[in-house]
PDB file of N, CA and C in Angstrom:
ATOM      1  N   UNK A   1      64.550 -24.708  10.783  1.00  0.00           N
ATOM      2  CA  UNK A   1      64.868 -26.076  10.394  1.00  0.00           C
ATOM      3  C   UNK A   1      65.991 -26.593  11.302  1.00  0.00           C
ATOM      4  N   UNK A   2      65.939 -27.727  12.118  1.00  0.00           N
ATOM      5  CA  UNK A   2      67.170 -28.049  12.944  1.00  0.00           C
ATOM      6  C   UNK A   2      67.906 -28.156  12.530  1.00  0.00           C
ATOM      7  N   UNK A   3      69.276 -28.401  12.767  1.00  0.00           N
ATOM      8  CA  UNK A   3      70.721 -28.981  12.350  1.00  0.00           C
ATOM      9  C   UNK A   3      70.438 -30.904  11.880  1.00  0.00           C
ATOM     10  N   UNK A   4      71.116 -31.440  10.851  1.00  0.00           N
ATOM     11  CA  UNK A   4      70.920 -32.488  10.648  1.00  0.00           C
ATOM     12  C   UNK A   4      72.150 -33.116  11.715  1.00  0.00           C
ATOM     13  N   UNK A   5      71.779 -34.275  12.520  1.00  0.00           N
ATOM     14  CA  UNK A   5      72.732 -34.478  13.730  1.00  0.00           C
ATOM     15  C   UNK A   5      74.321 -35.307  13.284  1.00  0.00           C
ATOM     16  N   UNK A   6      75.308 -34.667  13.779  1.00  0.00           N
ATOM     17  CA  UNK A   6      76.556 -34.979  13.334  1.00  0.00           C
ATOM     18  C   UNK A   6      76.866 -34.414  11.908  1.00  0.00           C
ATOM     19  N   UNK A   7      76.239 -33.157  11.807  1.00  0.00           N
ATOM     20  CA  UNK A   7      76.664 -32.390  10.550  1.00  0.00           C
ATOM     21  C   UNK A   7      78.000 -31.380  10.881  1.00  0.00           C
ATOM     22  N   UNK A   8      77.851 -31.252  11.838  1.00  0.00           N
ATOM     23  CA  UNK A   8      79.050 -30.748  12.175  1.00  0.00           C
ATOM     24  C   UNK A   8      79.627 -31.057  13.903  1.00  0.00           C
ATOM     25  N   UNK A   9      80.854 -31.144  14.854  1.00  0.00           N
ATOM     26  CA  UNK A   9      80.918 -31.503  15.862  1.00  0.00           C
ATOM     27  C   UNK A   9      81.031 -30.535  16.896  1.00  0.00           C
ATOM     28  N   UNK A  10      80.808 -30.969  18.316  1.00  0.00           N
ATOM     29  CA  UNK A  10      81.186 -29.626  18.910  1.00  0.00           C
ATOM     30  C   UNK A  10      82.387 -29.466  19.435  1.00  0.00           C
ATOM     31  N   UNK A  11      82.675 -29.622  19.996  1.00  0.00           N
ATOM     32  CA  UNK A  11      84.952 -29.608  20.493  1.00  0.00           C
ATOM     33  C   UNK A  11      84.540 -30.758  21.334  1.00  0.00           C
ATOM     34  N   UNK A  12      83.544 -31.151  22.298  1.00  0.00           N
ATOM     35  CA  UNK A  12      83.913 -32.507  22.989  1.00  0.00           C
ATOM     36  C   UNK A  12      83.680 -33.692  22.095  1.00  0.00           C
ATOM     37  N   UNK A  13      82.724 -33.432  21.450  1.00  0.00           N
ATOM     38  CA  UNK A  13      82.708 -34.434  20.035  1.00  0.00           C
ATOM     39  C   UNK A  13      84.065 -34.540  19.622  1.00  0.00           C
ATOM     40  N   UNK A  14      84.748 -33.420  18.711  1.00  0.00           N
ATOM     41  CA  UNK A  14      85.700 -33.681  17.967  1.00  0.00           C
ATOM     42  C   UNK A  14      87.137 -34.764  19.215  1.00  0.00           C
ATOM     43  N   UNK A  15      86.929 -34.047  20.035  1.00  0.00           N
ATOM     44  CA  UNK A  15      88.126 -34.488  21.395  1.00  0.00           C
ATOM     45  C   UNK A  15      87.812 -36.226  21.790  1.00  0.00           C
ATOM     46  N   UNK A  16      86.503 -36.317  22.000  1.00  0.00           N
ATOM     47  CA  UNK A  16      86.251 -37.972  22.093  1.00  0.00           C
ATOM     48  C   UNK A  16      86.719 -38.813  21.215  1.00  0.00           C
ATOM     49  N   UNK A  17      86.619 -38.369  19.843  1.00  0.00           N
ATOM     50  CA  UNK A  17      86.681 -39.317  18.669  1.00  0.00           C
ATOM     51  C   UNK A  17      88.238 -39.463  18.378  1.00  0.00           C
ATOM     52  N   UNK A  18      88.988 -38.005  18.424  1.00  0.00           N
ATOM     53  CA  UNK A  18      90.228 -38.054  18.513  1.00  0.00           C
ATOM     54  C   UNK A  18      90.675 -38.983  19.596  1.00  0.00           C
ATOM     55  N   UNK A  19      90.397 -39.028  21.128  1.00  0.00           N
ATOM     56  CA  UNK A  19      91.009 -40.276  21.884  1.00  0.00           C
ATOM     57  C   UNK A  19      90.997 -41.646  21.232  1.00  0.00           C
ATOM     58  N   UNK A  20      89.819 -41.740  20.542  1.00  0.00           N
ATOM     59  CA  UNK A  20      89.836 -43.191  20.159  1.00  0.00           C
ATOM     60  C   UNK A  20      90.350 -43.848  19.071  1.00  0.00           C
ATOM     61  N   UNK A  21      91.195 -42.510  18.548  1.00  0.00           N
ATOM     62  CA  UNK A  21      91.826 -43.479  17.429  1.00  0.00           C
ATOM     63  C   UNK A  21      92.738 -44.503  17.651  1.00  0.00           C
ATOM     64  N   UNK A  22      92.655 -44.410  19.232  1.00  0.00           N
ATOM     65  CA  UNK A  22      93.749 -46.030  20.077  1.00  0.00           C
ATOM     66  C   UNK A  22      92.349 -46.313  21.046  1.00  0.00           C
ATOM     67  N   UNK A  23      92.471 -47.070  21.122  1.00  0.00           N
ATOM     68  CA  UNK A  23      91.471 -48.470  21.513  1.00  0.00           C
ATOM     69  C   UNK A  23      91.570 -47.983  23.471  1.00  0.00           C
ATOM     70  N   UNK A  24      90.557 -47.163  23.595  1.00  0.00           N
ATOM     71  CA  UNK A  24      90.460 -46.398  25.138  1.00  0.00           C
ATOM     72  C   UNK A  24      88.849 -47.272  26.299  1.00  0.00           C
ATOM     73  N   UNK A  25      89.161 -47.011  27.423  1.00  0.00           N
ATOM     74  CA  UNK A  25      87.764 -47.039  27.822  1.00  0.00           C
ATOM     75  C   UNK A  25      87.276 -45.779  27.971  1.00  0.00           C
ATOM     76  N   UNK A  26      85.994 -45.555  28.351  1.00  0.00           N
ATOM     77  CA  UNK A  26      85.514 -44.197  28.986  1.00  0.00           C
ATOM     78  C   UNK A  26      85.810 -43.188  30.141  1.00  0.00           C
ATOM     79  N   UNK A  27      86.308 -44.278  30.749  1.00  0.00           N
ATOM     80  CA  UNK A  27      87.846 -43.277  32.164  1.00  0.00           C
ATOM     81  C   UNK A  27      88.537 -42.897  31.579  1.00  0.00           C
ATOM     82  N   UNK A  28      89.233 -43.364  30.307  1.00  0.00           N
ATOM     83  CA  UNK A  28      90.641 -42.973  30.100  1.00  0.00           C
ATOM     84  C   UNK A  28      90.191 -41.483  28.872  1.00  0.00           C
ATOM     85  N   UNK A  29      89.392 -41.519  28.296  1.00  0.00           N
ATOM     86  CA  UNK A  29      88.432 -40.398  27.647  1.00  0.00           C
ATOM     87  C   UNK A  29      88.818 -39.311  28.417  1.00  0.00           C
ATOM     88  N   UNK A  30      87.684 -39.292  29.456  1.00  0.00           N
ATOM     89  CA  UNK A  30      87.404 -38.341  30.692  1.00  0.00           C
ATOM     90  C   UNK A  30      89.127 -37.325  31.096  1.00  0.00           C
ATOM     91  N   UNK A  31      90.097 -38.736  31.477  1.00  0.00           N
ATOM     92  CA  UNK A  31      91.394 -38.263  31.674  1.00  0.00           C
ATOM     93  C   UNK A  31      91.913 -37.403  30.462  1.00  0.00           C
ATOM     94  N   UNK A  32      92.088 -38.205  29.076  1.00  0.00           N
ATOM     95  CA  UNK A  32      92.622 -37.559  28.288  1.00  0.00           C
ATOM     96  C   UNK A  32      92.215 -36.614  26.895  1.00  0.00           C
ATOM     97  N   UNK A  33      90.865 -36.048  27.667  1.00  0.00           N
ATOM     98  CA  UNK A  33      90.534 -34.590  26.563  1.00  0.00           C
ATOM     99  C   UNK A  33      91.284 -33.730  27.267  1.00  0.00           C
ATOM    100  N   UNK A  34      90.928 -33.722  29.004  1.00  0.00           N
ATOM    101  CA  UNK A  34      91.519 -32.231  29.461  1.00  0.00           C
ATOM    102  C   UNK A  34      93.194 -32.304  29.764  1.00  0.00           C
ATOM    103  N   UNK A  35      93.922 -33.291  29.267  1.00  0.00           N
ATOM    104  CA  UNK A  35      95.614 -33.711  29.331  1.00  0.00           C
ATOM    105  C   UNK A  35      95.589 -33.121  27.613  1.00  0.00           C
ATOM    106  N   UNK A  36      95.227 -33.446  26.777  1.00  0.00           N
ATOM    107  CA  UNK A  36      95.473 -33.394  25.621  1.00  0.00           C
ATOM    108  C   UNK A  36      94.712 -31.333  25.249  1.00  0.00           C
ATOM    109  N   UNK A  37      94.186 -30.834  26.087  1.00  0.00           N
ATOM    110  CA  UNK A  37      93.982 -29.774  25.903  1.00  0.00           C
ATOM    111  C   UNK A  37      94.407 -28.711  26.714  1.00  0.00           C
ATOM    112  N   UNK A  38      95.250 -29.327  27.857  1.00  0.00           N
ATOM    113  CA  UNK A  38      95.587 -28.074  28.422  1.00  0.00           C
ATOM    114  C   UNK A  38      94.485 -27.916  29.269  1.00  0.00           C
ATOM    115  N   UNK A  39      92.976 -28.493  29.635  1.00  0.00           N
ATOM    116  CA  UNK A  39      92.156 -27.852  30.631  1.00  0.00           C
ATOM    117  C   UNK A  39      91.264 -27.081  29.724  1.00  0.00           C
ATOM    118  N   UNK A  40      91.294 -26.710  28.677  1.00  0.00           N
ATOM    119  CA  UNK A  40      90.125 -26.268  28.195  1.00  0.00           C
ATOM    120  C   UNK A  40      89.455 -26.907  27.371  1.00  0.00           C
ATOM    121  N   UNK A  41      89.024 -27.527  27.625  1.00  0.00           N
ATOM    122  CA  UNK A  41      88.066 -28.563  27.480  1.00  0.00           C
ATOM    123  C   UNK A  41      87.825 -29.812  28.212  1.00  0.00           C
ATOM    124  N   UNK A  42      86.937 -29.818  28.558  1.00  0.00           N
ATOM    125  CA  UNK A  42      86.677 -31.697  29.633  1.00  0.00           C
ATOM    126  C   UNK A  42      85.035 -31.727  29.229  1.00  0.00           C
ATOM    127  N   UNK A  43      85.036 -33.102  29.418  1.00  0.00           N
ATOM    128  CA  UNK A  43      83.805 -33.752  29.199  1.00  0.00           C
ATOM    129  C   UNK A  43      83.114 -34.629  30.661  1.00  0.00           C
ATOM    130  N   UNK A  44      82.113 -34.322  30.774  1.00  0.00           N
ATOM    131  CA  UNK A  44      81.825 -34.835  31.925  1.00  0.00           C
ATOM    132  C   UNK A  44      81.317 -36.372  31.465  1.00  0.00           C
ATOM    133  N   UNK A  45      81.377 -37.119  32.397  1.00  0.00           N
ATOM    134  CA  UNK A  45      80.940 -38.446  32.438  1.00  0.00           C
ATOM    135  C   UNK A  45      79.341 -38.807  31.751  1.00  0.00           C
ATOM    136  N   UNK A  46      78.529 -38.196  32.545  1.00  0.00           N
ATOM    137  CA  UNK A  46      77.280 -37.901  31.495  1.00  0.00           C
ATOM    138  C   UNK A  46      77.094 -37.944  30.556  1.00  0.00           C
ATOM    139  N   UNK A  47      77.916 -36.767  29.940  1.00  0.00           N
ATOM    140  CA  UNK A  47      77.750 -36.219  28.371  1.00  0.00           C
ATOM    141  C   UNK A  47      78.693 -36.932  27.715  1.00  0.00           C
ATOM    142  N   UNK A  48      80.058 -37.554  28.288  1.00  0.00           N
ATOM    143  CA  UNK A  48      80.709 -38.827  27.693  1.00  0.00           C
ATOM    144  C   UNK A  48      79.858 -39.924  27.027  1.00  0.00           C
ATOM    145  N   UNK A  49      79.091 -40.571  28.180  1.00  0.00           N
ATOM    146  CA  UNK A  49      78.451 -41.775  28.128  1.00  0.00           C
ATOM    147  C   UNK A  49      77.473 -41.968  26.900  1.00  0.00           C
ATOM    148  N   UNK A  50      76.598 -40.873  27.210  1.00  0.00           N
ATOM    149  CA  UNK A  50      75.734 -39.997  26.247  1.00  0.00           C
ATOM    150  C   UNK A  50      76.313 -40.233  25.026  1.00  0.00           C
ATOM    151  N   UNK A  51      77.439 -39.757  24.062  1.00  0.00           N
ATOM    152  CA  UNK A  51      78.261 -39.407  23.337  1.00  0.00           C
ATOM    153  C   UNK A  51      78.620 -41.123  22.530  1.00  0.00           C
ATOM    154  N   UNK A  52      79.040 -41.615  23.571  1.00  0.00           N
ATOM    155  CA  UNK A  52      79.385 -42.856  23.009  1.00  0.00           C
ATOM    156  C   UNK A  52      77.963 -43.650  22.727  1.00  0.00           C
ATOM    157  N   UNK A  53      77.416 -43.921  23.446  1.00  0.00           N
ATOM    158  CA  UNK A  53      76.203 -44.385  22.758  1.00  0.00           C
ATOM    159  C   UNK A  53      75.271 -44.088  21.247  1.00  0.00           C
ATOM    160  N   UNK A  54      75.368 -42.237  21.273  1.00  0.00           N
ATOM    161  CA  UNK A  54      75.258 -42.098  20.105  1.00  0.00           C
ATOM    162  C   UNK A  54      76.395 -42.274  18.820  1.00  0.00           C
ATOM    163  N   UNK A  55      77.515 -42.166  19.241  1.00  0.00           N
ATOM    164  CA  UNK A  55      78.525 -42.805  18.409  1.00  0.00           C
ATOM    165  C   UNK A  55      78.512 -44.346  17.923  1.00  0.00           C
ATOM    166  N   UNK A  56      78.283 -44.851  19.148  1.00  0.00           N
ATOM    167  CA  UNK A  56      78.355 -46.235  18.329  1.00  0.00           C
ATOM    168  C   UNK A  56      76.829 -46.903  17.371  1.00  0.00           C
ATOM    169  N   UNK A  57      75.414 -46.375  17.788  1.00  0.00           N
ATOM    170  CA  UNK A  57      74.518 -45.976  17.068  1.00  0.00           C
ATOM    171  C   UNK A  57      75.071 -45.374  15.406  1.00  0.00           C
ATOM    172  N   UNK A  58      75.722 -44.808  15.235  1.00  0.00           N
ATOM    173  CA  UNK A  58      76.046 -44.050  14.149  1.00  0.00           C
ATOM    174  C   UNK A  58      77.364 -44.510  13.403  1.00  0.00           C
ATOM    175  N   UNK A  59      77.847 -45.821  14.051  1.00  0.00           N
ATOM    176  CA  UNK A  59      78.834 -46.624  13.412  1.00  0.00           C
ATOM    177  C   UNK A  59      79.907 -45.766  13.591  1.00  0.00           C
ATOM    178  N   UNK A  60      80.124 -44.623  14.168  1.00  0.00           N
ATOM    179  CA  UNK A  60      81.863 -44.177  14.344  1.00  0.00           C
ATOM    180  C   UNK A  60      82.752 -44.775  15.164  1.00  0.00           C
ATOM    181  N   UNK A  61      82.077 -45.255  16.394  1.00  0.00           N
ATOM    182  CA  UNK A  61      83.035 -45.936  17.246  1.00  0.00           C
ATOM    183  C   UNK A  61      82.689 -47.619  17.041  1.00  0.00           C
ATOM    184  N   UNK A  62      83.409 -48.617  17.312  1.00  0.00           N
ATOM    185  CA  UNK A  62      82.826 -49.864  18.019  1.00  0.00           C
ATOM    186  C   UNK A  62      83.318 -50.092  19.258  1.00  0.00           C
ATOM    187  N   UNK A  63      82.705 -51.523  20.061  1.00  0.00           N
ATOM    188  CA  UNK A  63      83.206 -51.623  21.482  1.00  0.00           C
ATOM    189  C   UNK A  63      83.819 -52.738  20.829  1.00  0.00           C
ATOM    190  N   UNK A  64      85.072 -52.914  21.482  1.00  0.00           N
ATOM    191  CA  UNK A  64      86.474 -53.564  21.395  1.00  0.00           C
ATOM    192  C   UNK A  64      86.307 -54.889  22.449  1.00  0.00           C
ATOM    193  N   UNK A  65      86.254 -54.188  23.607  1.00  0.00           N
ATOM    194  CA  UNK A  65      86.300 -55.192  24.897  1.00  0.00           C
ATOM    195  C   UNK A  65      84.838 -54.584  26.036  1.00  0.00           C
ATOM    196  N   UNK A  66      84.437 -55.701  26.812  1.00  0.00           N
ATOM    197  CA  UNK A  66      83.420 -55.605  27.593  1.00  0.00           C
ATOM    198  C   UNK A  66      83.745 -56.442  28.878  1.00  0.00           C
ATOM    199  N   UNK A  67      84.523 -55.940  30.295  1.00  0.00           N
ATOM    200  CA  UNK A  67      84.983 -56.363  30.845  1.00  0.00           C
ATOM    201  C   UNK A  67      83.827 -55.863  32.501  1.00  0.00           C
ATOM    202  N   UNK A  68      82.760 -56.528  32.623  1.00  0.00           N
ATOM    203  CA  UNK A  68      81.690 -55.948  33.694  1.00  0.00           C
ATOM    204  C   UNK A  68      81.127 -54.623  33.062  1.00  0.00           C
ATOM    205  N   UNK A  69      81.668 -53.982  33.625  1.00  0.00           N
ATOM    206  CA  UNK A  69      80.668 -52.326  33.300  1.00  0.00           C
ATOM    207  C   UNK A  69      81.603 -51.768  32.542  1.00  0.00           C
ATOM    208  N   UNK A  70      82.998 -51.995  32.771  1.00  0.00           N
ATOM    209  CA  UNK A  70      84.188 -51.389  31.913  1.00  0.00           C
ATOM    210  C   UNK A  70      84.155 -51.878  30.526  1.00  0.00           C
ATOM    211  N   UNK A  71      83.582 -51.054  29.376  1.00  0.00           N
ATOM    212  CA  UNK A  71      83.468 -51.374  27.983  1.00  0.00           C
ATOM    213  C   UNK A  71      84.888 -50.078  27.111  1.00  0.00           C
ATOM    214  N   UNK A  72      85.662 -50.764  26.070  1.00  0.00           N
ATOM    215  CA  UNK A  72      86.595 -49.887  25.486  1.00  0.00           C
ATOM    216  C   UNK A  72      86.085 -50.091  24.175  1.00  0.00           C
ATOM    217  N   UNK A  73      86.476 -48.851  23.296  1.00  0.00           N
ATOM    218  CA  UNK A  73      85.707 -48.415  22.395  1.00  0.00           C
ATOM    219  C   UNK A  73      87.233 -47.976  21.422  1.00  0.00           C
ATOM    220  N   UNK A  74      86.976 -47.951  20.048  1.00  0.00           N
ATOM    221  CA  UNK A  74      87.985 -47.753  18.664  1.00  0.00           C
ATOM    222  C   UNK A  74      87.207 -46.799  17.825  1.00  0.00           C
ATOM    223  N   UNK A  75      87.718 -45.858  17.664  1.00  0.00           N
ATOM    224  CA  UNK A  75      87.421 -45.499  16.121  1.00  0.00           C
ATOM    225  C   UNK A  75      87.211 -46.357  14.695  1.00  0.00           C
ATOM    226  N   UNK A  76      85.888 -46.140  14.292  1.00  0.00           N
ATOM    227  CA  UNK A  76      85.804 -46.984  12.724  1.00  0.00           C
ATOM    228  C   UNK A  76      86.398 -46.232  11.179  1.00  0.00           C
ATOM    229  N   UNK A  77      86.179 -46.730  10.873  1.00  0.00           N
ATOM    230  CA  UNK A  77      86.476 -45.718   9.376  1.00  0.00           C
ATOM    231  C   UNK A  77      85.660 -44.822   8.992  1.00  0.00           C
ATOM    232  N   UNK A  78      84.054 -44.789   9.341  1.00  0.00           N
ATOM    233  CA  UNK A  78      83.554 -43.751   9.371  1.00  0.00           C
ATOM    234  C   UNK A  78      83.550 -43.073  10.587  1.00  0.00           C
ATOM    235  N   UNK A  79      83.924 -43.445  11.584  1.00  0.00           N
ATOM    236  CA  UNK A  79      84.147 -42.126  12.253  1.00  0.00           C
ATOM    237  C   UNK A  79      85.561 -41.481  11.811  1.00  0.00           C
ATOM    238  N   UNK A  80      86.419 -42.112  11.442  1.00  0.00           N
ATOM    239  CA  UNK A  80      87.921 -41.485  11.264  1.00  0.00           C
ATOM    240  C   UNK A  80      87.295 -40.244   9.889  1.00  0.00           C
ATOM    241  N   UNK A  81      86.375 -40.911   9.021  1.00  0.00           N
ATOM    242  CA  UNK A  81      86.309 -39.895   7.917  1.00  0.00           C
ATOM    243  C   UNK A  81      85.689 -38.670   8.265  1.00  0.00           C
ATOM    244  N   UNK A  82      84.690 -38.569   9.521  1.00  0.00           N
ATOM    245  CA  UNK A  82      83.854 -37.521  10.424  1.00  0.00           C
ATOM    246  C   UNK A  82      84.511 -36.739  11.400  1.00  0.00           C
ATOM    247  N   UNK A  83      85.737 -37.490  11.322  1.00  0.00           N
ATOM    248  CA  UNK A  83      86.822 -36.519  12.037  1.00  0.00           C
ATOM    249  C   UNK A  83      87.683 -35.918  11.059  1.00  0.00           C
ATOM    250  N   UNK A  84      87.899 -36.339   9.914  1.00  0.00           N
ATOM    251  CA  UNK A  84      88.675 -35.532   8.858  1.00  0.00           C
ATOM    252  C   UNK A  84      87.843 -34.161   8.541  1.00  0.00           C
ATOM    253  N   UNK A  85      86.235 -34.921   8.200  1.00  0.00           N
ATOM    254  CA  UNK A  85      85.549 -33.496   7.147  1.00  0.00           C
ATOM    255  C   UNK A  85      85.695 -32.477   8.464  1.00  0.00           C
ATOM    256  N   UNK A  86      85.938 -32.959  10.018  1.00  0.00           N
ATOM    257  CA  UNK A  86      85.509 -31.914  11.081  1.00  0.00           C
ATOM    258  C   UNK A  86      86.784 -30.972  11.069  1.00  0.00           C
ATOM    259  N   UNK A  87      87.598 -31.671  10.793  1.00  0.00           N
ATOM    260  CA  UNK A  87      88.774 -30.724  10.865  1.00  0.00           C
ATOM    261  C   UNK A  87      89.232 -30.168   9.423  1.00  0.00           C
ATOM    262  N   UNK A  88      88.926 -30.816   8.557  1.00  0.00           N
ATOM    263  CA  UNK A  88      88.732 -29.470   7.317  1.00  0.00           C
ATOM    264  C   UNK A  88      88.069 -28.500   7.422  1.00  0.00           C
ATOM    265  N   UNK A  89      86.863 -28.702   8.283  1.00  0.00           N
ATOM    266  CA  UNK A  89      85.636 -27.428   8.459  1.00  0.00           C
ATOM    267  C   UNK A  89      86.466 -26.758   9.543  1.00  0.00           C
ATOM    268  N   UNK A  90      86.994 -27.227  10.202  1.00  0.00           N
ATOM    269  CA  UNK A  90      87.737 -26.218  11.204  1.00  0.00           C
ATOM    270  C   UNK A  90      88.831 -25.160  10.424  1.00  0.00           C
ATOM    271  N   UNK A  91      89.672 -26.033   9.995  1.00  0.00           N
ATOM    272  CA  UNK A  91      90.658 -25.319   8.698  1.00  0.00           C
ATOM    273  C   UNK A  91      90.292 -24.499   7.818  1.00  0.00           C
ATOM    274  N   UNK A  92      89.227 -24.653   7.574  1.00  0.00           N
ATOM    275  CA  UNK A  92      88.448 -23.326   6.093  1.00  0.00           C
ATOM    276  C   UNK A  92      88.326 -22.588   7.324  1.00  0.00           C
ATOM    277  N   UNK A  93      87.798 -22.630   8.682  1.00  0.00           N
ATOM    278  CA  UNK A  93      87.192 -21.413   9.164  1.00  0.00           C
ATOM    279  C   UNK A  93      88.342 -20.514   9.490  1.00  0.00           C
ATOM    280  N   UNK A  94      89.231 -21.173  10.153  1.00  0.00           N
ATOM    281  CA  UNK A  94      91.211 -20.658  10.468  1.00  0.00           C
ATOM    282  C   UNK A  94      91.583 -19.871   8.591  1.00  0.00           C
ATOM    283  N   UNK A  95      91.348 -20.246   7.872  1.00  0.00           N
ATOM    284  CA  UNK A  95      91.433 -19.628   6.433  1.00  0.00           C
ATOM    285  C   UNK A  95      90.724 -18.417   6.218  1.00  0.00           C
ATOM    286  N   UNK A  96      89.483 -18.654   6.603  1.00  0.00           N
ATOM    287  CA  UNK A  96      88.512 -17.169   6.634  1.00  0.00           C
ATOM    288  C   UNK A  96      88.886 -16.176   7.249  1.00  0.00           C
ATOM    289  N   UNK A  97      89.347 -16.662   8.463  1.00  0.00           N
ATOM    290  CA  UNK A  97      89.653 -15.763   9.407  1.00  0.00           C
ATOM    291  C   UNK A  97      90.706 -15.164   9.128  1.00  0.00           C
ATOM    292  N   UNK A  98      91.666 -15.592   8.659  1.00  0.00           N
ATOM    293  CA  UNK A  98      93.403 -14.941   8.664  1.00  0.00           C
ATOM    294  C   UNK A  98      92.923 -13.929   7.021  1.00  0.00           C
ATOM    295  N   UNK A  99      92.299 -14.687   5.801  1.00  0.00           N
ATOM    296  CA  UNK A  99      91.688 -14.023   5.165  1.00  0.00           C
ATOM    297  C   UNK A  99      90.881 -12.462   5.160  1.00  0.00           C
ATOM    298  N   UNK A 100      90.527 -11.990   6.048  1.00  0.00           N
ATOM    299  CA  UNK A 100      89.468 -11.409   6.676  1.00  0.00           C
ATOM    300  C   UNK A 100      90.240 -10.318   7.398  1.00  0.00           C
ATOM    301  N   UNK A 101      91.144 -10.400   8.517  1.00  0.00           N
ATOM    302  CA  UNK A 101      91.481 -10.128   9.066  1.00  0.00           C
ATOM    303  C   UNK A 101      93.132  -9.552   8.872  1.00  0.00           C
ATOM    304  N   UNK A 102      93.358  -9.900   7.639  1.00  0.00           N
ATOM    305  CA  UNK A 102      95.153  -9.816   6.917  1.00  0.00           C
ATOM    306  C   UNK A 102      95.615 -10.494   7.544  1.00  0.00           C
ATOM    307  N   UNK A 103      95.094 -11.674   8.133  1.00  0.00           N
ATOM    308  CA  UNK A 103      96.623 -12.566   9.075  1.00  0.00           C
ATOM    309  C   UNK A 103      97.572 -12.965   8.055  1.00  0.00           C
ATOM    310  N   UNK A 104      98.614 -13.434   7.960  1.00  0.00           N
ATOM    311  CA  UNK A 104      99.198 -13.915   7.179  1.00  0.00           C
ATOM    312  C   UNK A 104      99.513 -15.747   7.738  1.00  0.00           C
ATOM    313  N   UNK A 105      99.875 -16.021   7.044  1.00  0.00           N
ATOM    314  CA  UNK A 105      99.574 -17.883   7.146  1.00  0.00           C
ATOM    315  C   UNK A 105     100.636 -18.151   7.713  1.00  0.00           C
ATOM    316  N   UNK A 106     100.788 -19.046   9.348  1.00  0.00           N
ATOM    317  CA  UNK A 106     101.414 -19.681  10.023  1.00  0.00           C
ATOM    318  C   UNK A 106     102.476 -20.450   9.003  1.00  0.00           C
TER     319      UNK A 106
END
């Protein structure tokens, strides 16, 4: 049975949506997943473009401004809430793990 789509994100998902909770274009994306991660993680232009299209399809992002080819994009309220459940699901898994493993809690 496939995955139902945007049931859960993958790290460039979660990293896109996080840029946009300030009102970005798609250059400034590109620049600031791999600034905001240290380099492990970047998104290529492609799979950016890609990304936003299905985002704004799915009401998480809107476009803000449309200046020639240069379009900037915001986080909506449902995407802000698709970035919460993503990072609770991240957090239970950081819980399992320290659980599991005797970590003791940061």
């Amino acid at each position: 049975m496939p995955r139902a789509k945007f049931q859960t994100l993958t790290e460039q998902m979660f990293y896109v949506l996080l840029c946009l909770t300030k009102e970005c274009y798609g250059m400034d994306i590109l620049d600031q997943v791999p600034a905001m991660t240290g380099g492990r993680v970047n998104v290529g232009s492609g799979t950016l473009y890609n990304l936003l299209e299905q985002f704004l399809e799915e009401g998480f992002i809107r476009e803000t401004k449309v200046e020639g080819r240069r379009r900037s994009y915001i986080l909506t309220d449902k995407g802000a809430d698709m970035l919460e459940k993503e990072y609770q699901r991240i957090q239970a898994q950081a819980v399992d793990y320290r659980r599991i493993f005797g970590k003791e809690e940061p």
